[in-house]
PDB file of N, CA and C in Angstrom:
ATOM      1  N   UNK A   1      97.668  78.672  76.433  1.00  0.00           N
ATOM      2  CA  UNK A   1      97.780  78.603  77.875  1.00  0.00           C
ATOM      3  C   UNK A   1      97.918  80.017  78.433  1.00  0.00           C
ATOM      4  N   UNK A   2      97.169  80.377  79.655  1.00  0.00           N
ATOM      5  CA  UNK A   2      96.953  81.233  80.278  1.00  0.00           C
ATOM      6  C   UNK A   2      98.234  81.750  80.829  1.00  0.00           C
ATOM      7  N   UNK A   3      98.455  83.263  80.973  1.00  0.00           N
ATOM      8  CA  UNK A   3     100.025  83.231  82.214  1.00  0.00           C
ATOM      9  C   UNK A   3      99.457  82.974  83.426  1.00  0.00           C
ATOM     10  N   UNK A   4     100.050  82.613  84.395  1.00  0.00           N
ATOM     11  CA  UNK A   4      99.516  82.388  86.299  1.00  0.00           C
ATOM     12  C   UNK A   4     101.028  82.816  86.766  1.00  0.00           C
ATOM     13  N   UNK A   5     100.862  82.813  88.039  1.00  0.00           N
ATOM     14  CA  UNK A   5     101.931  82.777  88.603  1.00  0.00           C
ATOM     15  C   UNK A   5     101.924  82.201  90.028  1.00  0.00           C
ATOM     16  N   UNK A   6     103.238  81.451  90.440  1.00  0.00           N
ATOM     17  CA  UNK A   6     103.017  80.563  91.981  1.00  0.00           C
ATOM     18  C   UNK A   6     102.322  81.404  93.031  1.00  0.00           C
ATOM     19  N   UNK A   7     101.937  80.770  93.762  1.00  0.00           N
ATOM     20  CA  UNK A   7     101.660  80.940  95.156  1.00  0.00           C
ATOM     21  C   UNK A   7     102.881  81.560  95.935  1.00  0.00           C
ATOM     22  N   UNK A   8     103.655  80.619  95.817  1.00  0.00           N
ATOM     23  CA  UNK A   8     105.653  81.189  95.834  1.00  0.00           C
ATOM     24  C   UNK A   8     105.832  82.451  95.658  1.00  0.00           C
ATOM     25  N   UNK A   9     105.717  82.977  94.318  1.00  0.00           N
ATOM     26  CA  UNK A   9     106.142  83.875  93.675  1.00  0.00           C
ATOM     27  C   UNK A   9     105.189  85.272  94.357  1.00  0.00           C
ATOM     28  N   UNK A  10     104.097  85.248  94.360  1.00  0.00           N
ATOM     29  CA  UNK A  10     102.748  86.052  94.969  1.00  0.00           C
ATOM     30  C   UNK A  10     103.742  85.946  96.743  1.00  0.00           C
ATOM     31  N   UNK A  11     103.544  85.279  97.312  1.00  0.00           N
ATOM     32  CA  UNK A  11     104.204  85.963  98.909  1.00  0.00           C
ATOM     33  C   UNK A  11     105.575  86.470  98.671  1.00  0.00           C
ATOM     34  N   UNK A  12     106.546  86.872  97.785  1.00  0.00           N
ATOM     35  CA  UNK A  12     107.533  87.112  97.342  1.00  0.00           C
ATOM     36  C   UNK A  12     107.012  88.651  97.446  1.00  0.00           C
ATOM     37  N   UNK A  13     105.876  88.964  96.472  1.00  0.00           N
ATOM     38  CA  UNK A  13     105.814  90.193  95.805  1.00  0.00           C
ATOM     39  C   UNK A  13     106.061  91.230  97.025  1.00  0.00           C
ATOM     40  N   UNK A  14     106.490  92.442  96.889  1.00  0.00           N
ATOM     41  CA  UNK A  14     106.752  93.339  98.402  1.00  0.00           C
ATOM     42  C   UNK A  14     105.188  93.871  98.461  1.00  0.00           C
ATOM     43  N   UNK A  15     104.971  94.342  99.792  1.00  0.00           N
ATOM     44  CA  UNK A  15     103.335  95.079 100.116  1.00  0.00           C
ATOM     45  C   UNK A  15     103.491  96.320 100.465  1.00  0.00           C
ATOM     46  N   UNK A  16     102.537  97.332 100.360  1.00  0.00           N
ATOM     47  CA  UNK A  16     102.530  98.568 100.657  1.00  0.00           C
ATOM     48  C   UNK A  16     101.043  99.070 100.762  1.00  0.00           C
ATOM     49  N   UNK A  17     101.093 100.373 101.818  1.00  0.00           N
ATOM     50  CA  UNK A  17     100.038 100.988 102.039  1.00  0.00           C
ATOM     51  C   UNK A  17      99.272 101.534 101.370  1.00  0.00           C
ATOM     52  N   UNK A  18      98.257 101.458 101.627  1.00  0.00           N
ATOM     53  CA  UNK A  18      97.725 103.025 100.352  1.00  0.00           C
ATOM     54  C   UNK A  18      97.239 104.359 101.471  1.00  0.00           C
ATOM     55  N   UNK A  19      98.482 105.267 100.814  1.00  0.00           N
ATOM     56  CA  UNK A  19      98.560 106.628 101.953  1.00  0.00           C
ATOM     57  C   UNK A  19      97.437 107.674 101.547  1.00  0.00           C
ATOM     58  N   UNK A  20      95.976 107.608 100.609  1.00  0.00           N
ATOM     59  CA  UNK A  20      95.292 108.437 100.163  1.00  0.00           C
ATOM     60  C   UNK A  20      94.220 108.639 100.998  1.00  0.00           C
ATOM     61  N   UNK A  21      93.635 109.552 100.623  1.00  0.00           N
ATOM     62  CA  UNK A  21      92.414 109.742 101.435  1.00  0.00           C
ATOM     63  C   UNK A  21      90.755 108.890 100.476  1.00  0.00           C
ATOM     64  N   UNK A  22      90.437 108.024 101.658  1.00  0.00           N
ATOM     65  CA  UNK A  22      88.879 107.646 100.921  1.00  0.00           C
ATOM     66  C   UNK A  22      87.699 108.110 101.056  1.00  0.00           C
ATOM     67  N   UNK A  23      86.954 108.622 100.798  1.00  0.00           N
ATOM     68  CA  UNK A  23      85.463 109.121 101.334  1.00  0.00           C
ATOM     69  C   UNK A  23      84.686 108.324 100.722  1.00  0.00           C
ATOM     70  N   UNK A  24      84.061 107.945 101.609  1.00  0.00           N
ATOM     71  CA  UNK A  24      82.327 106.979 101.212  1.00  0.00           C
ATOM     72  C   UNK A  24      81.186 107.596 101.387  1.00  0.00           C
ATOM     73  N   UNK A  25      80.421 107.961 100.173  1.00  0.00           N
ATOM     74  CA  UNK A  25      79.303 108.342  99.655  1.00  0.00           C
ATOM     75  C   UNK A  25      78.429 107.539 100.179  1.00  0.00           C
ATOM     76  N   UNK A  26      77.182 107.751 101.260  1.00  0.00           N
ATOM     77  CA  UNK A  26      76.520 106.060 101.433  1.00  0.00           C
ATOM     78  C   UNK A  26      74.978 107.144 101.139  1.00  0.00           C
ATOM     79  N   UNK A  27      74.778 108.456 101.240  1.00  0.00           N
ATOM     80  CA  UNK A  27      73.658 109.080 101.119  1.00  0.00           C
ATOM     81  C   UNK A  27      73.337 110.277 100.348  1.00  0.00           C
ATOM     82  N   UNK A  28      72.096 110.165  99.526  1.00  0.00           N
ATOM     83  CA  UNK A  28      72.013 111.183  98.872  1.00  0.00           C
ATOM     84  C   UNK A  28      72.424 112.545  99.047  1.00  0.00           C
ATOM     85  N   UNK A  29      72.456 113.291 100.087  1.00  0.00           N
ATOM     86  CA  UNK A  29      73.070 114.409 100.000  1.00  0.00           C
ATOM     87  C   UNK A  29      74.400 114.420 100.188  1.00  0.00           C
ATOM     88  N   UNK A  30      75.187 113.359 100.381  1.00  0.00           N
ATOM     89  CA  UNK A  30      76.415 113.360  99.788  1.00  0.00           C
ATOM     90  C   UNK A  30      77.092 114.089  98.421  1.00  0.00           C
ATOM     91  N   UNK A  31      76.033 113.201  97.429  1.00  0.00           N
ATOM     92  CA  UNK A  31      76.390 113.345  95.763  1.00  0.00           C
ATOM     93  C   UNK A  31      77.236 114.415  95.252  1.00  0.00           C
ATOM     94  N   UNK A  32      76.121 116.146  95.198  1.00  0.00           N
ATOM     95  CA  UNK A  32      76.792 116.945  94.979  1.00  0.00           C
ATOM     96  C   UNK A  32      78.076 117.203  95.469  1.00  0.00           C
ATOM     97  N   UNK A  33      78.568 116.998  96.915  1.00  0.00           N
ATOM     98  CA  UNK A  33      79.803 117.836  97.270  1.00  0.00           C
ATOM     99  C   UNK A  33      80.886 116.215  96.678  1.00  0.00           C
ATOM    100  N   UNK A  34      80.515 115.041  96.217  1.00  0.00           N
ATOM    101  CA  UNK A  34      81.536 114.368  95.795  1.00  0.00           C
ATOM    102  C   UNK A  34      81.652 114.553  94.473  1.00  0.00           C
ATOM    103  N   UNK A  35      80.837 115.287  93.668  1.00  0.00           N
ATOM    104  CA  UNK A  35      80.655 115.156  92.162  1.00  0.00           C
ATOM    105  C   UNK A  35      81.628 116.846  92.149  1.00  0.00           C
ATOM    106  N   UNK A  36      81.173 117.610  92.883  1.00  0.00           N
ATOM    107  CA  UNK A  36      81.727 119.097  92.881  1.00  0.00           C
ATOM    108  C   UNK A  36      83.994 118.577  92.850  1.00  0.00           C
ATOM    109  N   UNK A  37      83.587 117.766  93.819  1.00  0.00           N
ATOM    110  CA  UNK A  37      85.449 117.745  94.374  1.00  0.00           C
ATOM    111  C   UNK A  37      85.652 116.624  93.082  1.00  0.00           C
ATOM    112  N   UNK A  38      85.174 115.815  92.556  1.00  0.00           N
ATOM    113  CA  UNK A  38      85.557 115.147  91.156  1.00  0.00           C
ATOM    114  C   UNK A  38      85.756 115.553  90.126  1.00  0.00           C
ATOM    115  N   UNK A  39      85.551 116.743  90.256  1.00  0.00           N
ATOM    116  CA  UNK A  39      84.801 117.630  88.712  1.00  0.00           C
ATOM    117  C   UNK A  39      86.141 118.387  88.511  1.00  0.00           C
ATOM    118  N   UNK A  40      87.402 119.052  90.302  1.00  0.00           N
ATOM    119  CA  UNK A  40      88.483 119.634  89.773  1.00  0.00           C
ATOM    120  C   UNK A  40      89.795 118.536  89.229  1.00  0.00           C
ATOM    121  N   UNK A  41      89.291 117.215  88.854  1.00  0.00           N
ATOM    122  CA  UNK A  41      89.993 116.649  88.085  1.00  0.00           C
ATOM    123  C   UNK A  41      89.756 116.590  86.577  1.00  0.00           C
ATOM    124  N   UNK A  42      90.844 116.184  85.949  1.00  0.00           N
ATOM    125  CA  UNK A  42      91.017 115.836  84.554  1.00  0.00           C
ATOM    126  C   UNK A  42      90.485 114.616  84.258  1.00  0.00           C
ATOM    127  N   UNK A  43      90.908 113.800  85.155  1.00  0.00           N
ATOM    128  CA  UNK A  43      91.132 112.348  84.616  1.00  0.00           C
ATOM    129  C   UNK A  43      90.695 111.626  86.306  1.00  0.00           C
ATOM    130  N   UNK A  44      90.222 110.498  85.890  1.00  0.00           N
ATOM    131  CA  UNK A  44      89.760 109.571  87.071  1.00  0.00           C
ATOM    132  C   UNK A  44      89.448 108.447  86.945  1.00  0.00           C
ATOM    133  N   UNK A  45      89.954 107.575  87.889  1.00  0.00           N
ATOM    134  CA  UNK A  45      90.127 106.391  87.474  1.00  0.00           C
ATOM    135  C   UNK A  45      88.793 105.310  88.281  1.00  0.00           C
ATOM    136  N   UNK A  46      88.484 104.308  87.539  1.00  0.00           N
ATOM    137  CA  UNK A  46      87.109 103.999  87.901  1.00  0.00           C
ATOM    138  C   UNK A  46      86.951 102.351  88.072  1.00  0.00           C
ATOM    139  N   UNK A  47      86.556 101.575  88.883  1.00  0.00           N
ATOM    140  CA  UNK A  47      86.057  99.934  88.971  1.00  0.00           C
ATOM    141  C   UNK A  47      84.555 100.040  90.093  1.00  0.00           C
ATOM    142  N   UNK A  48      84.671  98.661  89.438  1.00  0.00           N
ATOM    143  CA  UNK A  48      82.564  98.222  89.540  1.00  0.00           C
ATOM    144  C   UNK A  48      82.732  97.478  90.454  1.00  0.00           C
ATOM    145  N   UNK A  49      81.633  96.737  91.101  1.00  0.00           N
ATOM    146  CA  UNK A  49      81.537  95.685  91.547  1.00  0.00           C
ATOM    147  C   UNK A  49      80.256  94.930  91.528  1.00  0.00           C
ATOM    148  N   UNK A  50      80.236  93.700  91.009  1.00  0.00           N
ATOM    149  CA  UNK A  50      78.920  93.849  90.602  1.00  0.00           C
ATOM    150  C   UNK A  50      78.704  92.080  91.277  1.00  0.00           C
ATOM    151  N   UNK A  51      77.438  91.919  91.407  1.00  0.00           N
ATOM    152  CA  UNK A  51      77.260  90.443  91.917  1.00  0.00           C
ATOM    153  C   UNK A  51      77.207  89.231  90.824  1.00  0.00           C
ATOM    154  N   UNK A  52      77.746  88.354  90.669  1.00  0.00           N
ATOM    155  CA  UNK A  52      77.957  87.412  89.720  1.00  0.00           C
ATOM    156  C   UNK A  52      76.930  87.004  89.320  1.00  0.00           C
ATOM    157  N   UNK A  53      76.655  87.136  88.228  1.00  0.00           N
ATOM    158  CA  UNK A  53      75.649  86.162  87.394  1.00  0.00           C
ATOM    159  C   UNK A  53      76.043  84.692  86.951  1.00  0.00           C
ATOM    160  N   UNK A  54      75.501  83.577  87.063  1.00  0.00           N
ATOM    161  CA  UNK A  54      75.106  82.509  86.588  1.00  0.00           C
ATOM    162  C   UNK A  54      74.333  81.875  85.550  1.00  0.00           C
ATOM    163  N   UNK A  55      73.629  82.431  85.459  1.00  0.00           N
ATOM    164  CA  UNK A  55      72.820  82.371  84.679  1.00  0.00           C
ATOM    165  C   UNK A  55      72.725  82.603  83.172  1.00  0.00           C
ATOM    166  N   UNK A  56      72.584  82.222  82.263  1.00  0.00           N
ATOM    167  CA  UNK A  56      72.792  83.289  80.608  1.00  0.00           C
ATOM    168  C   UNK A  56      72.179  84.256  80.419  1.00  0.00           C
ATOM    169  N   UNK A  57      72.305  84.933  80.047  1.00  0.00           N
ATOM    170  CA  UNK A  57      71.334  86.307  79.797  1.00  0.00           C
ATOM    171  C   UNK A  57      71.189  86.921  81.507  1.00  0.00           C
ATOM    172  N   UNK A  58      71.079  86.457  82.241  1.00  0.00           N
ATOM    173  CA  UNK A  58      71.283  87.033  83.426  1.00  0.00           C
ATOM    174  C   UNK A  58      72.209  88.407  83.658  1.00  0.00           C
ATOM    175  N   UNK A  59      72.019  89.615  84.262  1.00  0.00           N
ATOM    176  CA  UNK A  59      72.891  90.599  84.360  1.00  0.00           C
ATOM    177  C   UNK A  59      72.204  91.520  85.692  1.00  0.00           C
ATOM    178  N   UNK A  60      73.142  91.519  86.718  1.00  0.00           N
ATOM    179  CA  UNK A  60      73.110  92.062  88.008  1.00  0.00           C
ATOM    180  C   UNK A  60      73.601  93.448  87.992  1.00  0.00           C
ATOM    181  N   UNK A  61      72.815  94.470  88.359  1.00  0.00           N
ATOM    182  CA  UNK A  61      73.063  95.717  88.859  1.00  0.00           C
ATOM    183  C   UNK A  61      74.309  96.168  89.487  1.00  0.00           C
ATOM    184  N   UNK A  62      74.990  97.034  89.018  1.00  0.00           N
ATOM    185  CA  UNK A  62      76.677  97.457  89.906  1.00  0.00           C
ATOM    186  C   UNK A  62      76.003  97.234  91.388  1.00  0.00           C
ATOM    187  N   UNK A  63      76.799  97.438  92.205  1.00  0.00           N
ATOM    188  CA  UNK A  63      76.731  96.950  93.633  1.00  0.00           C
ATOM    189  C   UNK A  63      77.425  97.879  94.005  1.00  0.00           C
ATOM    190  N   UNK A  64      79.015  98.519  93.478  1.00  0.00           N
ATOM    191  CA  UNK A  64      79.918  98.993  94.345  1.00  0.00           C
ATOM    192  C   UNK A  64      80.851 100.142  92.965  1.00  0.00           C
ATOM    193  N   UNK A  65      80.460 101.143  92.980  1.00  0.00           N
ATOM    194  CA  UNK A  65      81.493 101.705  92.129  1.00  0.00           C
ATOM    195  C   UNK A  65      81.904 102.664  92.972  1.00  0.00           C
ATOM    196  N   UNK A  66      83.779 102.508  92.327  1.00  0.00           N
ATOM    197  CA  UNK A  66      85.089 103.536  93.082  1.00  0.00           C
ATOM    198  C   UNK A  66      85.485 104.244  91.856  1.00  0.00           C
ATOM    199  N   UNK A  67      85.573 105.378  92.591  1.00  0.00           N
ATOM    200  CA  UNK A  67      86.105 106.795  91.992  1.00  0.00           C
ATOM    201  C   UNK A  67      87.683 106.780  92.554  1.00  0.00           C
ATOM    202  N   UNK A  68      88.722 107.209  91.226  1.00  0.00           N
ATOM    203  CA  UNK A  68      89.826 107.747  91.647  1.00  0.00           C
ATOM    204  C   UNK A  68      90.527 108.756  91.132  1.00  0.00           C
ATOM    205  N   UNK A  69      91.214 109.690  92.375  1.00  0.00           N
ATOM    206  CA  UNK A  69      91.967 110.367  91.013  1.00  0.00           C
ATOM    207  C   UNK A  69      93.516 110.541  91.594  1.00  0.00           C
ATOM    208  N   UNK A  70      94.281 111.565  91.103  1.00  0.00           N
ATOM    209  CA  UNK A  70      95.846 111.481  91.219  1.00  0.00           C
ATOM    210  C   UNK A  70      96.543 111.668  92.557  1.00  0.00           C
ATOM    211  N   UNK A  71      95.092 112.746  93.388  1.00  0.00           N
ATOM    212  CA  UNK A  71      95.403 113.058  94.345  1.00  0.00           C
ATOM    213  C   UNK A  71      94.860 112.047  95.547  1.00  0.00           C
TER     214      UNK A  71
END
């Protein structure tokens, strides 16, 4: 058996902001100056987003990838 947790328990949890700065890349000449300011990190943290497949063997193209780092 899976862990879950209530519905209860989830509006319990406390909420908070996220105080960082985001920049959205939507055009090619973006790239370089986001790859340049990524590059003075060490470490960076990364998720996809991708459109659901159904299908077997089926596999959909990322849709949405986020860059993070400490700062």
């Amino acid at each position: 058996m899976g862990l879950s947790i209530s519905k209860e328990k989830v509006a319990e949890l406390p909420l908070a902001n996220f105080g960082g700065k985001i920049v959205i890349v939507e055009h090619l000449q973006q790239i370089q100056n986001a790859i340049h300011n990524l590059s003075q990190f060490s470490e960076l943290g990364f998720d996809t987003e991708t459109k659901p497949a159904f299908k077997r063997g089926q596999v959909n193209k990322v849709a949405l990838l986020q860059l993070s780092t400490w700062e």
